[in-house]
PDB file of N, CA and C in Angstrom:
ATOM      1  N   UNK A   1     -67.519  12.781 -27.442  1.00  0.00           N
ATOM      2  CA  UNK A   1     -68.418  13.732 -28.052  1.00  0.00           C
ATOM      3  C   UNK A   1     -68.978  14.638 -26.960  1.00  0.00           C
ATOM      4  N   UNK A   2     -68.821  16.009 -26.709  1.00  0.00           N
ATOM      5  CA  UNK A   2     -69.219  16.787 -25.826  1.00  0.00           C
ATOM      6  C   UNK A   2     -70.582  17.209 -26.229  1.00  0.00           C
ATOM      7  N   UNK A   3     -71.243  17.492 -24.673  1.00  0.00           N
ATOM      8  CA  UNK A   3     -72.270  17.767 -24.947  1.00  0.00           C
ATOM      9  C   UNK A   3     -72.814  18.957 -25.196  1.00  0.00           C
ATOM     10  N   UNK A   4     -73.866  19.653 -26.270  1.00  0.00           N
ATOM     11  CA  UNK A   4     -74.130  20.681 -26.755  1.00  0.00           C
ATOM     12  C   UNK A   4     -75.064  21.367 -25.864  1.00  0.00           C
ATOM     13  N   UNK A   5     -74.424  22.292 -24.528  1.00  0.00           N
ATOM     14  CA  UNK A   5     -75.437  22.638 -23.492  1.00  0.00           C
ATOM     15  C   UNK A   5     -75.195  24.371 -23.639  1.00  0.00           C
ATOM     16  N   UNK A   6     -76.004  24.808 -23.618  1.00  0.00           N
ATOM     17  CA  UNK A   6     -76.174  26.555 -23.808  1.00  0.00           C
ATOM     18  C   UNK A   6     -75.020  27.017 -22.883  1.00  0.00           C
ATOM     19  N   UNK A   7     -74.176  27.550 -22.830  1.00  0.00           N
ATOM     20  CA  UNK A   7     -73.261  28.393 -22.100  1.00  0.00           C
ATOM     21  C   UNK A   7     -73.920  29.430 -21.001  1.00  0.00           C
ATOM     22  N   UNK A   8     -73.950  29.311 -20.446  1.00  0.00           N
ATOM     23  CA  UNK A   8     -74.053  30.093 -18.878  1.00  0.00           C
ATOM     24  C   UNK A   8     -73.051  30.119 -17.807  1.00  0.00           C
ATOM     25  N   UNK A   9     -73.324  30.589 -16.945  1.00  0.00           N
ATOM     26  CA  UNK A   9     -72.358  30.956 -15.790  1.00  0.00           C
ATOM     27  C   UNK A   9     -72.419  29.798 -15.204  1.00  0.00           C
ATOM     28  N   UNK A  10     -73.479  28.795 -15.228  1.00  0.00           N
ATOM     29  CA  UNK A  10     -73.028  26.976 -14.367  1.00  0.00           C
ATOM     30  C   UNK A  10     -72.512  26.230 -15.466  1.00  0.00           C
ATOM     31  N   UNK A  11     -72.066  27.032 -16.553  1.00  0.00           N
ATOM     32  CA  UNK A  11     -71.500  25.755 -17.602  1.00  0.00           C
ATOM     33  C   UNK A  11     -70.223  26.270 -17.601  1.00  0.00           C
ATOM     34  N   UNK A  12     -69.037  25.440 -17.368  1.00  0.00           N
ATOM     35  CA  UNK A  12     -67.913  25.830 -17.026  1.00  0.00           C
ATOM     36  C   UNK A  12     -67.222  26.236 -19.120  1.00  0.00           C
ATOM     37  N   UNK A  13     -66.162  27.276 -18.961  1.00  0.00           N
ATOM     38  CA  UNK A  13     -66.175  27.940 -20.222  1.00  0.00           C
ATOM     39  C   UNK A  13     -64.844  27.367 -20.441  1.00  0.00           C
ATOM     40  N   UNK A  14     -63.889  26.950 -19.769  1.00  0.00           N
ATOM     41  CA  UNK A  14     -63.090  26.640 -20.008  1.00  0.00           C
ATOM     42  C   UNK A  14     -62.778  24.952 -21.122  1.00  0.00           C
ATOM     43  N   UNK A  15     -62.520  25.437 -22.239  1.00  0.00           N
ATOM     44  CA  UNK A  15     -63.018  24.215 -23.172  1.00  0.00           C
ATOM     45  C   UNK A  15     -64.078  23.628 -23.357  1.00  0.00           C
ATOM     46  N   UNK A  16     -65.089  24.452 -22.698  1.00  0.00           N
ATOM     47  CA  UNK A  16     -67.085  24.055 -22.823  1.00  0.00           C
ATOM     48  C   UNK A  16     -67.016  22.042 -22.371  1.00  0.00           C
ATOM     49  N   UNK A  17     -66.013  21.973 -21.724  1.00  0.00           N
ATOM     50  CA  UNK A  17     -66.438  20.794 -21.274  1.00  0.00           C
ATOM     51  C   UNK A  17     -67.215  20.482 -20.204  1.00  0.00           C
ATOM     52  N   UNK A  18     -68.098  19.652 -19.880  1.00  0.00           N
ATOM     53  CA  UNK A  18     -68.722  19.359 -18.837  1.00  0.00           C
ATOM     54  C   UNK A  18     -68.447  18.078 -18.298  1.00  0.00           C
ATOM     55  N   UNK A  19     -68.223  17.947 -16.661  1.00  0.00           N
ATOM     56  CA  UNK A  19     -67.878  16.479 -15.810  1.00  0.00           C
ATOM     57  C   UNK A  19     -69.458  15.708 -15.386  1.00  0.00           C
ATOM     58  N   UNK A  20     -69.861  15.068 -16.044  1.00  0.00           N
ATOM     59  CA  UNK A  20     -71.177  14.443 -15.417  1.00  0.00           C
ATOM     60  C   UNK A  20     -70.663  13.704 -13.933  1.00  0.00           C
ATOM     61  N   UNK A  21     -69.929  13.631 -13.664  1.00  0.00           N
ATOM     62  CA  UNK A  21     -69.756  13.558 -12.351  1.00  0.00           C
ATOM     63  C   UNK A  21     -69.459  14.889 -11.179  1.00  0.00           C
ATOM     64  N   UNK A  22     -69.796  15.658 -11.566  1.00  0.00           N
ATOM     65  CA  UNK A  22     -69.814  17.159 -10.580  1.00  0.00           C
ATOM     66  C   UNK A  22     -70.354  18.652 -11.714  1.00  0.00           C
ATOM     67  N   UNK A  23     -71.991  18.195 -11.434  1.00  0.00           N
ATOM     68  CA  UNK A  23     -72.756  19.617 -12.178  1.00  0.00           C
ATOM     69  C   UNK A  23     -73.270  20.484 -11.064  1.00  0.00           C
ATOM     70  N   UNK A  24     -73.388  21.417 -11.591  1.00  0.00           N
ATOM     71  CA  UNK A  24     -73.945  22.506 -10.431  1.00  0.00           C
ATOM     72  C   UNK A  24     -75.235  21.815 -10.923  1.00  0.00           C
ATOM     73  N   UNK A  25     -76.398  22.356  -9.747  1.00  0.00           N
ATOM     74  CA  UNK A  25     -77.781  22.193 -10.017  1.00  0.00           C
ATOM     75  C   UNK A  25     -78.319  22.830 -11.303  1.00  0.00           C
ATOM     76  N   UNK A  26     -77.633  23.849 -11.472  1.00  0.00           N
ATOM     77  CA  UNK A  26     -78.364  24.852 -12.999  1.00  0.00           C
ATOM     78  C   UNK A  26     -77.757  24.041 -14.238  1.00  0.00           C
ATOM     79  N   UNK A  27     -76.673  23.499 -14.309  1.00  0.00           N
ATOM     80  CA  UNK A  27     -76.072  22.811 -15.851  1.00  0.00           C
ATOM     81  C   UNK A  27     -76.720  21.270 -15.666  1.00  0.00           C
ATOM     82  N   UNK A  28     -76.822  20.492 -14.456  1.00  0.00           N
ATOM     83  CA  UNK A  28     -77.324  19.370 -14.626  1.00  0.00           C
ATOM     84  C   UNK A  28     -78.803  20.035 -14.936  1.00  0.00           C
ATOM     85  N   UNK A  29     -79.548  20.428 -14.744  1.00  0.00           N
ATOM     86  CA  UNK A  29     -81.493  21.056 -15.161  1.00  0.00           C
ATOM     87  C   UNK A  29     -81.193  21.325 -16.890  1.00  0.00           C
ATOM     88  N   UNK A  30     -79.701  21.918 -17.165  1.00  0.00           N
ATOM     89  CA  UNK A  30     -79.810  22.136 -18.413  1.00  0.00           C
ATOM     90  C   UNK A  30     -79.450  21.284 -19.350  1.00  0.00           C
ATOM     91  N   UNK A  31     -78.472  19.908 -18.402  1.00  0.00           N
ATOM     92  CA  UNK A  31     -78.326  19.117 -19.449  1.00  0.00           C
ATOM     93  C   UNK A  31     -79.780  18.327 -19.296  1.00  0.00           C
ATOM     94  N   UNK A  32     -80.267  18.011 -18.437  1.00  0.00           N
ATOM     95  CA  UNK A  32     -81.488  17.184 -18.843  1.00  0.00           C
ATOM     96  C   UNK A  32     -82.780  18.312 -19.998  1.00  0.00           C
ATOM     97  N   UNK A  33     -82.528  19.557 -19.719  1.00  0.00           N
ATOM     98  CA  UNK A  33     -83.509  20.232 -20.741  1.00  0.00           C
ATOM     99  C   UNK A  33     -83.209  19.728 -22.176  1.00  0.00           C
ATOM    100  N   UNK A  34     -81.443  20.039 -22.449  1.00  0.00           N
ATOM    101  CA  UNK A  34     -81.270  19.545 -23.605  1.00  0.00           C
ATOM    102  C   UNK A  34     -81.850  17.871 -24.231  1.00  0.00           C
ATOM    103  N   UNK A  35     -82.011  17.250 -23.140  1.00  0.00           N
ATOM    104  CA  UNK A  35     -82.182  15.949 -23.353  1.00  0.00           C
ATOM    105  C   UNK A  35     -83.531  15.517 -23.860  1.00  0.00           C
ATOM    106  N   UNK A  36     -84.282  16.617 -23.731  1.00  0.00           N
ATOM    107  CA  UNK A  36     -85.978  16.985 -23.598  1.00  0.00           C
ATOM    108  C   UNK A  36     -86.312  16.142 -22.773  1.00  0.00           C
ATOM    109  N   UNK A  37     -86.112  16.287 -21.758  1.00  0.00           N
ATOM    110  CA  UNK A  37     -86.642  16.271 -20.178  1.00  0.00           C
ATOM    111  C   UNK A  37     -87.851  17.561 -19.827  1.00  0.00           C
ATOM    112  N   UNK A  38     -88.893  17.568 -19.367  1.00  0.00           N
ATOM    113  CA  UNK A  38     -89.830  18.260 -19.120  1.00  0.00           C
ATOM    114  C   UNK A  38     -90.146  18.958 -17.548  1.00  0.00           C
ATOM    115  N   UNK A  39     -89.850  17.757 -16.627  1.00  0.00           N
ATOM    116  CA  UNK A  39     -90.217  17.910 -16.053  1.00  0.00           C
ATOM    117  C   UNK A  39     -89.058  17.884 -14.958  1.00  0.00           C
ATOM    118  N   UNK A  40     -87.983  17.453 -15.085  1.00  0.00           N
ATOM    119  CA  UNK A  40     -86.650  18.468 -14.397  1.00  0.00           C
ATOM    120  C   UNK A  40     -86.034  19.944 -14.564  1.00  0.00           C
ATOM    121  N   UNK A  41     -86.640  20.650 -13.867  1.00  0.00           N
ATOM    122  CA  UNK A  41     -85.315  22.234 -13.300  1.00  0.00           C
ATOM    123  C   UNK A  41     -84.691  21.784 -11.859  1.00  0.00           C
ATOM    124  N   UNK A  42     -84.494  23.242 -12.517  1.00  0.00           N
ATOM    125  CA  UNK A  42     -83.002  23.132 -11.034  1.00  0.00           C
ATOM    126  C   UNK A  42     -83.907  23.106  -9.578  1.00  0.00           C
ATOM    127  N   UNK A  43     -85.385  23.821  -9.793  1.00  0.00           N
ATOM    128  CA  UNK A  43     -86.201  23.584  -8.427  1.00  0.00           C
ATOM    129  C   UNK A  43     -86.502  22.245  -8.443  1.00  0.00           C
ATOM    130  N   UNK A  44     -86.551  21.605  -9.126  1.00  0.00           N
ATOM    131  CA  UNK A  44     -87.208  20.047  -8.846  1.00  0.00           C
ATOM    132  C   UNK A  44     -85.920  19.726  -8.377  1.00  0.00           C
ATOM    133  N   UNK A  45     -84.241  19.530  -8.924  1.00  0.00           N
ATOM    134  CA  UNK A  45     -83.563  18.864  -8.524  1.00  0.00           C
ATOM    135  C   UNK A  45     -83.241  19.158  -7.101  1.00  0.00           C
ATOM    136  N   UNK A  46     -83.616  20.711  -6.753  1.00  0.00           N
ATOM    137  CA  UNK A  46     -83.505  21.248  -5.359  1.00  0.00           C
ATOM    138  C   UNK A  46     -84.485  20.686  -4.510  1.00  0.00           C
ATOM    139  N   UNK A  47     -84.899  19.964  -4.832  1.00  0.00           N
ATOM    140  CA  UNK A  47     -86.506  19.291  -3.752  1.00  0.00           C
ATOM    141  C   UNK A  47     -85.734  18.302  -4.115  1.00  0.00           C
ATOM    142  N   UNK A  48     -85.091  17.456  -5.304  1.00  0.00           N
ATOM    143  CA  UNK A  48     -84.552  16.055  -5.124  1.00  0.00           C
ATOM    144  C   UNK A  48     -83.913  15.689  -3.993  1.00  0.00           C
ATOM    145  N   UNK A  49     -82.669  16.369  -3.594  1.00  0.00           N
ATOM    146  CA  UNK A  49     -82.134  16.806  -2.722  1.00  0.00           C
ATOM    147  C   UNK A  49     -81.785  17.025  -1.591  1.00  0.00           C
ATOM    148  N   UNK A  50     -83.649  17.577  -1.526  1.00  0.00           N
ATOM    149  CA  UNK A  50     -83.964  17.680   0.174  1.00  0.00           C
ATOM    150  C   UNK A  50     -84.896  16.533  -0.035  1.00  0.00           C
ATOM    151  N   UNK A  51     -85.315  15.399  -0.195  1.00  0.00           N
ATOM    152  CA  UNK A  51     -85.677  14.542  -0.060  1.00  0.00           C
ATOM    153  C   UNK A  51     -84.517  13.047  -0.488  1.00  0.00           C
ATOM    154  N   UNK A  52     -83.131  13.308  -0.383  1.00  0.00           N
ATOM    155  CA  UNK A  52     -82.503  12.462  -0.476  1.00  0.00           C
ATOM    156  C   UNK A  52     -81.659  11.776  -1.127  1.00  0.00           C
ATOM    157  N   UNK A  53     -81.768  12.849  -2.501  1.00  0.00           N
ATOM    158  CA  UNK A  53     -81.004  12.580  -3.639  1.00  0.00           C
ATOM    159  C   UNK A  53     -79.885  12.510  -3.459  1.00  0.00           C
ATOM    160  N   UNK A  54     -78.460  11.928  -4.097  1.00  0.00           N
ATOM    161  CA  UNK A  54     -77.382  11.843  -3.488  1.00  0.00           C
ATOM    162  C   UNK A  54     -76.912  13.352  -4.248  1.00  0.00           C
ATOM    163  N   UNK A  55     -75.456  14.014  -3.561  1.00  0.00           N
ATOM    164  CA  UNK A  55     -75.027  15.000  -4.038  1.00  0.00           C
ATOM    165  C   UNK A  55     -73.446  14.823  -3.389  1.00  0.00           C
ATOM    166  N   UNK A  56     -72.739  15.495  -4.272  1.00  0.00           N
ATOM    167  CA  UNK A  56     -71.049  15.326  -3.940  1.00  0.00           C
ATOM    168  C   UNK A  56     -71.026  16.016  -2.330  1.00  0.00           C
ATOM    169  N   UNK A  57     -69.928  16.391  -2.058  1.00  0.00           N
ATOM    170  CA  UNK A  57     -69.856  16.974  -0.321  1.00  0.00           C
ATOM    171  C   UNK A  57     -69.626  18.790  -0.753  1.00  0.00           C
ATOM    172  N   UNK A  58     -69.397  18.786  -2.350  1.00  0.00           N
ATOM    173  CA  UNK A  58     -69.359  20.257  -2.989  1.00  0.00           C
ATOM    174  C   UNK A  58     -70.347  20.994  -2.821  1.00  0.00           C
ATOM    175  N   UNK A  59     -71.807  20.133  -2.862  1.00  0.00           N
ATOM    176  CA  UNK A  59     -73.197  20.391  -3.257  1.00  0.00           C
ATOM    177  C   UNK A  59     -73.080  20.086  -4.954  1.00  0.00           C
ATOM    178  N   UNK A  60     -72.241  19.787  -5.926  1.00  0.00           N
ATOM    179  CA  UNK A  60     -72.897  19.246  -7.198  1.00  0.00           C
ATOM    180  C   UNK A  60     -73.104  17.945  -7.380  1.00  0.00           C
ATOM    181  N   UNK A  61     -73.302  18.103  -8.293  1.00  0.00           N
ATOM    182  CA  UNK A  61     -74.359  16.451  -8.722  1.00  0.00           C
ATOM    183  C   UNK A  61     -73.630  15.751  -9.553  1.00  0.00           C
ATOM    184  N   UNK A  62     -73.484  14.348  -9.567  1.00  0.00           N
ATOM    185  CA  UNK A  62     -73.302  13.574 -10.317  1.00  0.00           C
ATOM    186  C   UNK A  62     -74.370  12.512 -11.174  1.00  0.00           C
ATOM    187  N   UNK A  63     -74.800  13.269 -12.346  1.00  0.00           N
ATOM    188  CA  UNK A  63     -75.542  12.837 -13.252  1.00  0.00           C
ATOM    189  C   UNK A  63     -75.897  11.281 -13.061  1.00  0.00           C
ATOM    190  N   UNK A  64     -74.902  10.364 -13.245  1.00  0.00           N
ATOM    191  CA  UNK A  64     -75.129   9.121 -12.780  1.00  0.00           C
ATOM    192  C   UNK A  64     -75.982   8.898 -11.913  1.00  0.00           C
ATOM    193  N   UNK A  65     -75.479   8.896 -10.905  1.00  0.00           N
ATOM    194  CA  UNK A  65     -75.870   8.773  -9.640  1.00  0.00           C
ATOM    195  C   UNK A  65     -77.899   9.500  -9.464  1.00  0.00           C
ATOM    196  N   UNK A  66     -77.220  10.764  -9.913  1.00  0.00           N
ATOM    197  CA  UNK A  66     -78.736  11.130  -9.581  1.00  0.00           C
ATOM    198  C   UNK A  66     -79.832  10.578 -10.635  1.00  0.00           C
ATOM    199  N   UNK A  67     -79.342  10.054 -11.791  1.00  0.00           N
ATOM    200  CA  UNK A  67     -80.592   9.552 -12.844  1.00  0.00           C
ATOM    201  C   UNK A  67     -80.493   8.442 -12.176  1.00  0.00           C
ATOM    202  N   UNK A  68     -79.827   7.373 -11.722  1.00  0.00           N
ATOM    203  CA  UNK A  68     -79.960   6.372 -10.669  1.00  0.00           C
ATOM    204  C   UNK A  68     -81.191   6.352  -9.906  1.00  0.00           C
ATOM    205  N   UNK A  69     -81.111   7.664  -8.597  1.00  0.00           N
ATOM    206  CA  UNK A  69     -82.088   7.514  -7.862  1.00  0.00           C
ATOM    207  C   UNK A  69     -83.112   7.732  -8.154  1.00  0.00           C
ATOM    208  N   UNK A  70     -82.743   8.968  -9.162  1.00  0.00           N
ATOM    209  CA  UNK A  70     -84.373   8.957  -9.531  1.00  0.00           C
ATOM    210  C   UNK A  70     -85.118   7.864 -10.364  1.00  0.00           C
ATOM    211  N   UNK A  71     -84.490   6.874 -11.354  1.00  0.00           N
ATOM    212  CA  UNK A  71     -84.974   5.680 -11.643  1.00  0.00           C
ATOM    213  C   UNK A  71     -85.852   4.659 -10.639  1.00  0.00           C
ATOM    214  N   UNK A  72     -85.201   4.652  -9.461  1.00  0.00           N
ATOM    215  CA  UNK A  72     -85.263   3.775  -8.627  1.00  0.00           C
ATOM    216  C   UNK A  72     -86.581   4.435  -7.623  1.00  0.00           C
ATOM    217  N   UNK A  73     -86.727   5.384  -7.815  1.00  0.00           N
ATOM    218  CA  UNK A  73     -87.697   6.079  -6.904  1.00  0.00           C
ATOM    219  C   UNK A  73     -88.890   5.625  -8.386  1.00  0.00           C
ATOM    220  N   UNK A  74     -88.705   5.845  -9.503  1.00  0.00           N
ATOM    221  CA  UNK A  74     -89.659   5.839 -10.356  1.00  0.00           C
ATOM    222  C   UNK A  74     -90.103   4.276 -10.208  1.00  0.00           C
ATOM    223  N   UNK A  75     -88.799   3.552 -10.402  1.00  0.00           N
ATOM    224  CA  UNK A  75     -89.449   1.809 -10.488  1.00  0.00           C
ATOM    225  C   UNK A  75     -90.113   1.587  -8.811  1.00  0.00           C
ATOM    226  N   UNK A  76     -90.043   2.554  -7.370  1.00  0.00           N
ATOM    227  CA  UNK A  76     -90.571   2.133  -6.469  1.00  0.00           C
ATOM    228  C   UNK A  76     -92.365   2.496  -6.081  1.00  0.00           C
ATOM    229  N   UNK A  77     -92.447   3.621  -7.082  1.00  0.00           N
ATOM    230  CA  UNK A  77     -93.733   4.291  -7.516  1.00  0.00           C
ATOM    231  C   UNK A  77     -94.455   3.249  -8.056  1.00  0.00           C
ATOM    232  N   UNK A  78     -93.932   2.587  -9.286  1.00  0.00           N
ATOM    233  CA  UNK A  78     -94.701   1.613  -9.979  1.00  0.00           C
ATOM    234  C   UNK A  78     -94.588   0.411  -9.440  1.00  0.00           C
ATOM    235  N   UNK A  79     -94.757   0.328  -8.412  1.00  0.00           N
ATOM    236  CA  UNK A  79     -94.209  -1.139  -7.499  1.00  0.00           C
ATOM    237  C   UNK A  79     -93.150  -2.449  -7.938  1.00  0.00           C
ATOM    238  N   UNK A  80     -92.490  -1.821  -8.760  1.00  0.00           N
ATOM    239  CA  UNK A  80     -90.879  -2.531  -8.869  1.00  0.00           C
ATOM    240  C   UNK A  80     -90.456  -2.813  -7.825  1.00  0.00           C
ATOM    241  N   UNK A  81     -88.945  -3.140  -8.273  1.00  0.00           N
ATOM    242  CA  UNK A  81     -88.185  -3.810  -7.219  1.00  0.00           C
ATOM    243  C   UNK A  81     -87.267  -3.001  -6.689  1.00  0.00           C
ATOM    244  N   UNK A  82     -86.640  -1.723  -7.472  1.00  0.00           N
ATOM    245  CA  UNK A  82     -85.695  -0.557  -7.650  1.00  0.00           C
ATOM    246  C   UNK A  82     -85.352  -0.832  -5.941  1.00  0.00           C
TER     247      UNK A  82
END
């Protein structure tokens, strides 16, 4: 089931498919908008980033991975174990 993300120039057009394993910073901000996410854009994921977030050697993101760290940064906030 593909996901229903607004078409732009970071959403690749070719068959409107998207790889959650390699988003530009602007389609991963837009798939989490779609997700009603609030408080991710592409500037927050750009500060993710520079504070450590993982990213391919392309510069895109792999969705996984980055809802990963950021989980793990969230469970280390609330003094989890992450």
């Amino acid at each position: 089931m593909p996901l229903d993300v607004p078409r732009s120039p970071a959403v690749p057009e070719a068959g409107g498919s998207l790889r959650l394993t390699a988003l530009s910073i602007e389609a991963a901000a837009a798939v989490f908008r779609k997700a009603g996410t609030r408080h991710v854009d592409a500037d927050a994921i750009r500060a993710d980033l520079a504070a450590g977030a993982p990213a391919n050697p392309d510069g895109t993101i792999n969705l996984l991975a980055y809802a990963a760290w950021m989980l793990t940064r969230v469970a280390n906030k609330e003094g989890g174990h992450g």
